[in-house]
PDB file of N, CA and C in Angstrom:
ATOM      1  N   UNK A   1      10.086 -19.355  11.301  1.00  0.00           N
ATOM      2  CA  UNK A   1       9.241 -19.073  12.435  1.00  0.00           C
ATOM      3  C   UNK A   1       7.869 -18.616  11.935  1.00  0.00           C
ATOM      4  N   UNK A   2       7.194 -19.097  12.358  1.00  0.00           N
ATOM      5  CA  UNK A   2       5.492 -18.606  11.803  1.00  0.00           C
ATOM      6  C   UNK A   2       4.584 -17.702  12.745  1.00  0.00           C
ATOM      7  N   UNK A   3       4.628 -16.717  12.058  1.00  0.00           N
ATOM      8  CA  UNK A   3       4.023 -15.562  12.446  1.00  0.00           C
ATOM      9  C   UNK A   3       2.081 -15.332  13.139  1.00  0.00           C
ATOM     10  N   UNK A   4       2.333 -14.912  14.231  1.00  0.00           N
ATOM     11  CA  UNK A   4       1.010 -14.655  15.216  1.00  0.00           C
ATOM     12  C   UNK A   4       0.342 -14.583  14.304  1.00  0.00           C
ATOM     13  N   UNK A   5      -0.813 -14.913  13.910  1.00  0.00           N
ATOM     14  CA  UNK A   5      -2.002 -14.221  13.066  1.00  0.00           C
ATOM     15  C   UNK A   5      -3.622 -14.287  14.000  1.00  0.00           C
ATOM     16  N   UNK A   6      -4.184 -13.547  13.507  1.00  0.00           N
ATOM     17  CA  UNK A   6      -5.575 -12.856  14.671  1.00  0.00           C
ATOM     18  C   UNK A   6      -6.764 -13.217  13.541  1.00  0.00           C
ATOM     19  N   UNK A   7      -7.670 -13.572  13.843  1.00  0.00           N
ATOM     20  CA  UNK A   7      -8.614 -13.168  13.224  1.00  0.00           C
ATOM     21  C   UNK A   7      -9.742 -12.195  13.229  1.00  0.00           C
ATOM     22  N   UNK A   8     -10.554 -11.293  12.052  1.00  0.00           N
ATOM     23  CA  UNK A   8     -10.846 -10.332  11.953  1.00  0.00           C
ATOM     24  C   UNK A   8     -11.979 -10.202  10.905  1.00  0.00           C
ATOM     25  N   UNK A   9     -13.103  -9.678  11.403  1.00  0.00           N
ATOM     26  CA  UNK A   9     -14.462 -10.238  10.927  1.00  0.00           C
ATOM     27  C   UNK A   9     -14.677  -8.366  10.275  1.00  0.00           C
ATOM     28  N   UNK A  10     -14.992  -8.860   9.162  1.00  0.00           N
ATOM     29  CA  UNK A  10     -15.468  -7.521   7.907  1.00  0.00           C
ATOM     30  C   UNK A  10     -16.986  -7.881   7.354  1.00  0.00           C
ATOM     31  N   UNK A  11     -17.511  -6.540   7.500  1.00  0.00           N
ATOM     32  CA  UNK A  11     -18.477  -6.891   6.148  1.00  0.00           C
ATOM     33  C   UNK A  11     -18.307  -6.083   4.707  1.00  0.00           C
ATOM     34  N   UNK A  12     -18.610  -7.039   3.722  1.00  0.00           N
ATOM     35  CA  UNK A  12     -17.852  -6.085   2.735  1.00  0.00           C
ATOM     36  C   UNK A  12     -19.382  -5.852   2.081  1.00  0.00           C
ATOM     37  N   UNK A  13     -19.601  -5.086   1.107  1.00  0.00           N
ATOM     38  CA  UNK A  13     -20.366  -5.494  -0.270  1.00  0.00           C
ATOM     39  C   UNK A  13     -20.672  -6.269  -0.849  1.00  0.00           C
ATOM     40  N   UNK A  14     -21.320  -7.005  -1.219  1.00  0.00           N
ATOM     41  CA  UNK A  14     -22.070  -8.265  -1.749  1.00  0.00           C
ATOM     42  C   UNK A  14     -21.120  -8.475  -3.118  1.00  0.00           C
ATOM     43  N   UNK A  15     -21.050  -7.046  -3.948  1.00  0.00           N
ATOM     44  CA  UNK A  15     -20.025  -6.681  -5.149  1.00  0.00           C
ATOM     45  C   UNK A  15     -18.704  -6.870  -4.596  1.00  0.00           C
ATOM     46  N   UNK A  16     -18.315  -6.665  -3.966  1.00  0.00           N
ATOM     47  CA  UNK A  16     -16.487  -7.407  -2.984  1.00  0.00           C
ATOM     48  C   UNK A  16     -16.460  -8.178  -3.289  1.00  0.00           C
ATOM     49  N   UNK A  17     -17.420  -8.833  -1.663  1.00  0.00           N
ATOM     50  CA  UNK A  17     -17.429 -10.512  -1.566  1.00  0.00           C
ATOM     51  C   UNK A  17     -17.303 -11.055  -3.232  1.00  0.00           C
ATOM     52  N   UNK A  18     -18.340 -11.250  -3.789  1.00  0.00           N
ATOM     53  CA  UNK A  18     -18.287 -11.319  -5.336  1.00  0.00           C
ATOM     54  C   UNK A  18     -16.736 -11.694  -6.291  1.00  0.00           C
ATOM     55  N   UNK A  19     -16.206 -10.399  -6.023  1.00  0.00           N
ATOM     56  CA  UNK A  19     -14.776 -10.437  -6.989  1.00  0.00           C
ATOM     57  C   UNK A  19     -13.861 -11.230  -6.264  1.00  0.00           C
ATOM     58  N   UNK A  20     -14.028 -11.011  -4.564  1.00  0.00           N
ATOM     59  CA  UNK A  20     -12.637 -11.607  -4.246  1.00  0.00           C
ATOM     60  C   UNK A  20     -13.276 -12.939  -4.489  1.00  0.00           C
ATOM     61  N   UNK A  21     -14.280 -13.539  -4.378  1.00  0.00           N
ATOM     62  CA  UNK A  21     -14.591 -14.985  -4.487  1.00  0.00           C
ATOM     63  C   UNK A  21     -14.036 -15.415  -5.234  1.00  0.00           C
ATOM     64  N   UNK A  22     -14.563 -14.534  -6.589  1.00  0.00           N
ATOM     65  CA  UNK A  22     -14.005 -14.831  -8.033  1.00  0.00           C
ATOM     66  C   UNK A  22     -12.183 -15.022  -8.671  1.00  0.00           C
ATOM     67  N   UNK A  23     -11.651 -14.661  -7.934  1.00  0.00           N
ATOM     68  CA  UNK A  23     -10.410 -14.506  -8.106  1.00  0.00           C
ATOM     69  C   UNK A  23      -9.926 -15.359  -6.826  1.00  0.00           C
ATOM     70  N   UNK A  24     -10.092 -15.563  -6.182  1.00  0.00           N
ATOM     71  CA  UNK A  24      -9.825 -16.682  -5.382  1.00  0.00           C
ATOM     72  C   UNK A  24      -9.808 -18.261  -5.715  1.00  0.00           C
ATOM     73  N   UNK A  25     -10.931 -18.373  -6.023  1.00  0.00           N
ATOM     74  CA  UNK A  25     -11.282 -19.071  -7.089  1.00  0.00           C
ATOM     75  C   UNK A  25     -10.327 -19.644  -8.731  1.00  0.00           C
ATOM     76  N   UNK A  26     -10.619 -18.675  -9.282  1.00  0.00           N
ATOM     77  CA  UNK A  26      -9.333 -18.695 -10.238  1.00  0.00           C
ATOM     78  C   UNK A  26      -8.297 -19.093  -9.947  1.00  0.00           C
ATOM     79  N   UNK A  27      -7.436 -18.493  -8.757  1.00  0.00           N
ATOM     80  CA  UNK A  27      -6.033 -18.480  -8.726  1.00  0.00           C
ATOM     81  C   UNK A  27      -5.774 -19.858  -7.474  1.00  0.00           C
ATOM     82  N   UNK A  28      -6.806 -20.539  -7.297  1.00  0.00           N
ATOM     83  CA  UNK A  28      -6.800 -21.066  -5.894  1.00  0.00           C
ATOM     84  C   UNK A  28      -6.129 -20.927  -5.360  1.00  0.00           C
ATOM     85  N   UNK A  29      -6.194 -19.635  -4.224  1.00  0.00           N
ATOM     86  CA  UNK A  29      -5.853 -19.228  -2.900  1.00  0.00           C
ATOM     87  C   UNK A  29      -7.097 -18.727  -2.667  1.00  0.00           C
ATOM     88  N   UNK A  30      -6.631 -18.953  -1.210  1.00  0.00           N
ATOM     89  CA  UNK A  30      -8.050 -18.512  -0.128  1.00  0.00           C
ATOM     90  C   UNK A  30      -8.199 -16.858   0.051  1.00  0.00           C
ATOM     91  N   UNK A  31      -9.342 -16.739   0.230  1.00  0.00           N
ATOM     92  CA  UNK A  31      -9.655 -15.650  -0.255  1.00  0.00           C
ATOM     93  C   UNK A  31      -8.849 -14.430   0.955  1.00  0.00           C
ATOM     94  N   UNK A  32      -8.754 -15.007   1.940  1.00  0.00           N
ATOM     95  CA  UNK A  32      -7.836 -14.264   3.376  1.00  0.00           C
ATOM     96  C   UNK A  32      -6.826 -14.176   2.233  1.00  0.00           C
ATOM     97  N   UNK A  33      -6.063 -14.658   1.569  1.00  0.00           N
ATOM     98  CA  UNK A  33      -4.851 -13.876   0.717  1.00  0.00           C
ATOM     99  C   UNK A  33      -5.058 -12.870  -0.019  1.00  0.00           C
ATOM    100  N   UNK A  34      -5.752 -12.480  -0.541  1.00  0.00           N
ATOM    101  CA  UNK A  34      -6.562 -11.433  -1.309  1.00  0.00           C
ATOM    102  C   UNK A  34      -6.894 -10.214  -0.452  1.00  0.00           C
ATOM    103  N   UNK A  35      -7.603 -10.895   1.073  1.00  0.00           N
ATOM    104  CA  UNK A  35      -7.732  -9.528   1.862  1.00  0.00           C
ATOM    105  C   UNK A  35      -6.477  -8.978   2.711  1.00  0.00           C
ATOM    106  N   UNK A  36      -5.482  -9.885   2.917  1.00  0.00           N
ATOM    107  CA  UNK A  36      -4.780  -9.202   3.593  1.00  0.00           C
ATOM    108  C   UNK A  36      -3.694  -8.540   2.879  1.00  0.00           C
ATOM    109  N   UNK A  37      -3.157  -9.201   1.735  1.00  0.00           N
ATOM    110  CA  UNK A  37      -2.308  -8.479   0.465  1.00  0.00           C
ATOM    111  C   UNK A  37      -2.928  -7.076  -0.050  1.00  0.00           C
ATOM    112  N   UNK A  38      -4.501  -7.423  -0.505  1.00  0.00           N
ATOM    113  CA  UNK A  38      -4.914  -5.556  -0.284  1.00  0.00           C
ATOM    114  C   UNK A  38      -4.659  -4.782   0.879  1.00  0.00           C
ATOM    115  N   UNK A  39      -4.987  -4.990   2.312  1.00  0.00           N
ATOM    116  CA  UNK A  39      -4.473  -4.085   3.448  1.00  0.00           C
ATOM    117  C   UNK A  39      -3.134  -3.998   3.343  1.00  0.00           C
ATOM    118  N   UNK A  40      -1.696  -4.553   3.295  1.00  0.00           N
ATOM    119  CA  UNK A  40      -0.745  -4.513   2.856  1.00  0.00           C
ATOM    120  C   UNK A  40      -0.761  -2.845   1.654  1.00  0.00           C
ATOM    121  N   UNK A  41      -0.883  -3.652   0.833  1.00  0.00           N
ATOM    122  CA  UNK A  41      -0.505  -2.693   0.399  1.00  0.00           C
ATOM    123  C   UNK A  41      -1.513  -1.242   0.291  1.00  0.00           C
ATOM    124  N   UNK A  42      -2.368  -1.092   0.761  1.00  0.00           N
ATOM    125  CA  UNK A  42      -3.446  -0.265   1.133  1.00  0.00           C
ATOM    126  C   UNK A  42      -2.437   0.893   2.631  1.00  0.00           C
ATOM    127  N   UNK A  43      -2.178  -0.089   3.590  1.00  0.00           N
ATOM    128  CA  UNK A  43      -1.684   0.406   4.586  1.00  0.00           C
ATOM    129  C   UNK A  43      -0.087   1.015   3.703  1.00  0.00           C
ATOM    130  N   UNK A  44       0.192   0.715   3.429  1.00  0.00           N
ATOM    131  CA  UNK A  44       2.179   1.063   3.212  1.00  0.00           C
ATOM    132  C   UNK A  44       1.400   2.238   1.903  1.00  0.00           C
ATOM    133  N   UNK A  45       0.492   2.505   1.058  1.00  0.00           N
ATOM    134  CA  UNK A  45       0.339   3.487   0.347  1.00  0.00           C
ATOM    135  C   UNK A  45       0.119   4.869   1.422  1.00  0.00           C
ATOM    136  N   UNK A  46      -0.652   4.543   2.311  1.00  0.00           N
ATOM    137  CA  UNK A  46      -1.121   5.717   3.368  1.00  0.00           C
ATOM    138  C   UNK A  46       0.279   6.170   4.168  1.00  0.00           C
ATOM    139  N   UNK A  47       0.773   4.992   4.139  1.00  0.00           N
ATOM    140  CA  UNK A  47       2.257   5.358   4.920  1.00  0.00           C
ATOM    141  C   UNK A  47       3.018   6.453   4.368  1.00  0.00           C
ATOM    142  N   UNK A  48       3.112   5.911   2.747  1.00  0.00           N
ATOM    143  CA  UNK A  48       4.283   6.570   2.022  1.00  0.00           C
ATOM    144  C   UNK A  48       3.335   7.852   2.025  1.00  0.00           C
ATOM    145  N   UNK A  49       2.616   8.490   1.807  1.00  0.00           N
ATOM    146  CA  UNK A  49       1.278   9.146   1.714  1.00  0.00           C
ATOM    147  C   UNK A  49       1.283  10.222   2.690  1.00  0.00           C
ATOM    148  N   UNK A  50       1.756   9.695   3.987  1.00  0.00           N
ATOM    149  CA  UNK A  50       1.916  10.477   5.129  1.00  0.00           C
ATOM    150  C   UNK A  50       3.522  11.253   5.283  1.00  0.00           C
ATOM    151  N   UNK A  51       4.160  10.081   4.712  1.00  0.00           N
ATOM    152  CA  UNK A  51       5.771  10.413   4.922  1.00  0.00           C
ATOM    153  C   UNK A  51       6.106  11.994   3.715  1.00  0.00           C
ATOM    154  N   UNK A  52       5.564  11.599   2.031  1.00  0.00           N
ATOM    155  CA  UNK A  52       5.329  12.884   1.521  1.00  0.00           C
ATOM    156  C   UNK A  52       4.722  14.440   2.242  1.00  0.00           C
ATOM    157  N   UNK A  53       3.569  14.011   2.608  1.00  0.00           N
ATOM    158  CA  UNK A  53       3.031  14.952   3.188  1.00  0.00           C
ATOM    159  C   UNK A  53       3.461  15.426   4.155  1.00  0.00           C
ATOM    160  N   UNK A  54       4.558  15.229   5.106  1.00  0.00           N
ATOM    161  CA  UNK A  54       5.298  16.138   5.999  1.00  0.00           C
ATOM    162  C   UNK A  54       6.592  16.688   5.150  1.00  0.00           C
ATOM    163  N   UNK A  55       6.984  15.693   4.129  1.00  0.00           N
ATOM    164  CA  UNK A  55       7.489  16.238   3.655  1.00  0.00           C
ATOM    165  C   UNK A  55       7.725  17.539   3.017  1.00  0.00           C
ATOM    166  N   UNK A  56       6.314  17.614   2.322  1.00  0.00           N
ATOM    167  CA  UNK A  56       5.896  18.678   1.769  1.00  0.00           C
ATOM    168  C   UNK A  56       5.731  19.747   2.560  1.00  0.00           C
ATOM    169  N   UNK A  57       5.067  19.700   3.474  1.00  0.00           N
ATOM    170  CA  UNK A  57       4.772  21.067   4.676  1.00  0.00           C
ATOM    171  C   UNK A  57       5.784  20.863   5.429  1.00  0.00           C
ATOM    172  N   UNK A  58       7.055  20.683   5.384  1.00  0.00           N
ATOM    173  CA  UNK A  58       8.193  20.446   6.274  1.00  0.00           C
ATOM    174  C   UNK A  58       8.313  22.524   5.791  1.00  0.00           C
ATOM    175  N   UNK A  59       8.610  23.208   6.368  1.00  0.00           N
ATOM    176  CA  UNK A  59       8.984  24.630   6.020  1.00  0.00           C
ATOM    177  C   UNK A  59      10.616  24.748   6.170  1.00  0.00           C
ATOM    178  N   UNK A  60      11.242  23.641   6.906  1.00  0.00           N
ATOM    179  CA  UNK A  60      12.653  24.168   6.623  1.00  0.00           C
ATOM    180  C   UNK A  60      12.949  23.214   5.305  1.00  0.00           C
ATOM    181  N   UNK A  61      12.613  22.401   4.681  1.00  0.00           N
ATOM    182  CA  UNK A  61      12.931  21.525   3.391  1.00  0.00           C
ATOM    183  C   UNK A  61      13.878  22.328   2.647  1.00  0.00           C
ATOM    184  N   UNK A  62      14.440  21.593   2.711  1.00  0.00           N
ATOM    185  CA  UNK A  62      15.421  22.146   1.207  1.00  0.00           C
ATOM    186  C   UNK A  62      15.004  21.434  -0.356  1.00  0.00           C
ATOM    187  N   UNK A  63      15.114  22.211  -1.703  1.00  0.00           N
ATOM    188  CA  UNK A  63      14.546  21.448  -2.488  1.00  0.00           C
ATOM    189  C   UNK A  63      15.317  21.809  -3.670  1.00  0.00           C
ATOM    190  N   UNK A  64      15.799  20.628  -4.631  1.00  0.00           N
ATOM    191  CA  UNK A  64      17.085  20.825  -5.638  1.00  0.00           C
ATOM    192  C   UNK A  64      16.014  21.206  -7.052  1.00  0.00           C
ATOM    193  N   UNK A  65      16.376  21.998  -7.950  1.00  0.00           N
ATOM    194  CA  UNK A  65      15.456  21.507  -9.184  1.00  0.00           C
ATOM    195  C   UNK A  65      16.183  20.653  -9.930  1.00  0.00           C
ATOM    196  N   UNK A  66      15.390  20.367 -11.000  1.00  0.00           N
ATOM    197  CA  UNK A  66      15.588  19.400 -11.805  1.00  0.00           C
ATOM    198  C   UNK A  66      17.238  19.561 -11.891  1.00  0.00           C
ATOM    199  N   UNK A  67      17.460  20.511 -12.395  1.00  0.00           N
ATOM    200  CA  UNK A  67      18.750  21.041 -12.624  1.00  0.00           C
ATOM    201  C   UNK A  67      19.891  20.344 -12.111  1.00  0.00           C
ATOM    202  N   UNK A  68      19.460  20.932 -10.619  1.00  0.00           N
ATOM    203  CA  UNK A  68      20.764  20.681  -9.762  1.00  0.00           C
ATOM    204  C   UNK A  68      20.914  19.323  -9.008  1.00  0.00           C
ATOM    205  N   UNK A  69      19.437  18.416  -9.150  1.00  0.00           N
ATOM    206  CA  UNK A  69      19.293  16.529  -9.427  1.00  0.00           C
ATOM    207  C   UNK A  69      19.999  16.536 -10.695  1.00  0.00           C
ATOM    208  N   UNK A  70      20.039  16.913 -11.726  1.00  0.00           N
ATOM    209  CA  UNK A  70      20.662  16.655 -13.021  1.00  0.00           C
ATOM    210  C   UNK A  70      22.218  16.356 -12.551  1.00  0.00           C
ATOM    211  N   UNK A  71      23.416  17.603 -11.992  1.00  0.00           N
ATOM    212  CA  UNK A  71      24.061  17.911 -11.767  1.00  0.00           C
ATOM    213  C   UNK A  71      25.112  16.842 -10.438  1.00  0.00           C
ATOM    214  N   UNK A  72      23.915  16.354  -9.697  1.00  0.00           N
ATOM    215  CA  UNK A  72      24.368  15.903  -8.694  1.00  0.00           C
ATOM    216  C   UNK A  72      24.378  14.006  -9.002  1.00  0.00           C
ATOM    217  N   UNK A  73      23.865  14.125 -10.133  1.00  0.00           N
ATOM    218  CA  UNK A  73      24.124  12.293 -10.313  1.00  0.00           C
ATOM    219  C   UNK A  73      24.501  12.347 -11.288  1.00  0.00           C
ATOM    220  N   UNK A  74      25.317  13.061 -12.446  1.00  0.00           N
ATOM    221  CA  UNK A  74      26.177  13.423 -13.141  1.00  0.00           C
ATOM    222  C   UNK A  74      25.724  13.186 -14.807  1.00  0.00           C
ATOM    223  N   UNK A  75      23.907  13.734 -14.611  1.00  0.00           N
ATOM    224  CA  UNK A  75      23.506  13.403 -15.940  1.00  0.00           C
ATOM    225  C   UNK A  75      23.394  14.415 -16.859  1.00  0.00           C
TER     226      UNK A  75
END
């Protein structure tokens, strides 16, 4: 099944434009593969990014040390 796609107008840096050309180029794929594989993984870094960070200020967290991770997967 082939997936909705939208189109979506950027201006980048002259130095961007530039590299992704360049590597587009090289690898022949179009350069839309280049921009949307960076948002990909751009977006899912902020994700995981966000998911830590409640983690972290979670105040009821429970947290093992090394130790007792050592202990619990039997290394």
């Amino acid at each position: 099944m082939k997936r909705k796609e939208s189109v979506l107008s950027v201006r980048l840096p002259e130095s961007l434009k530039e590299q992704i050309e360049k590597i587009a180029k090289a690898t022949e794929r179009p350069k839309s593969y280049f921009v949307k594989k960076a948002l990909e993984m751009y977006l899912e870094e902020i994700s995981d990014y966000a998911i830590a960070l409640d983690r972290y200020t979670d105040k009821d967290a429970e947290y093992l040390t090394t130790e007792e991770v050592k202990r619990e997967i039997g290394v």
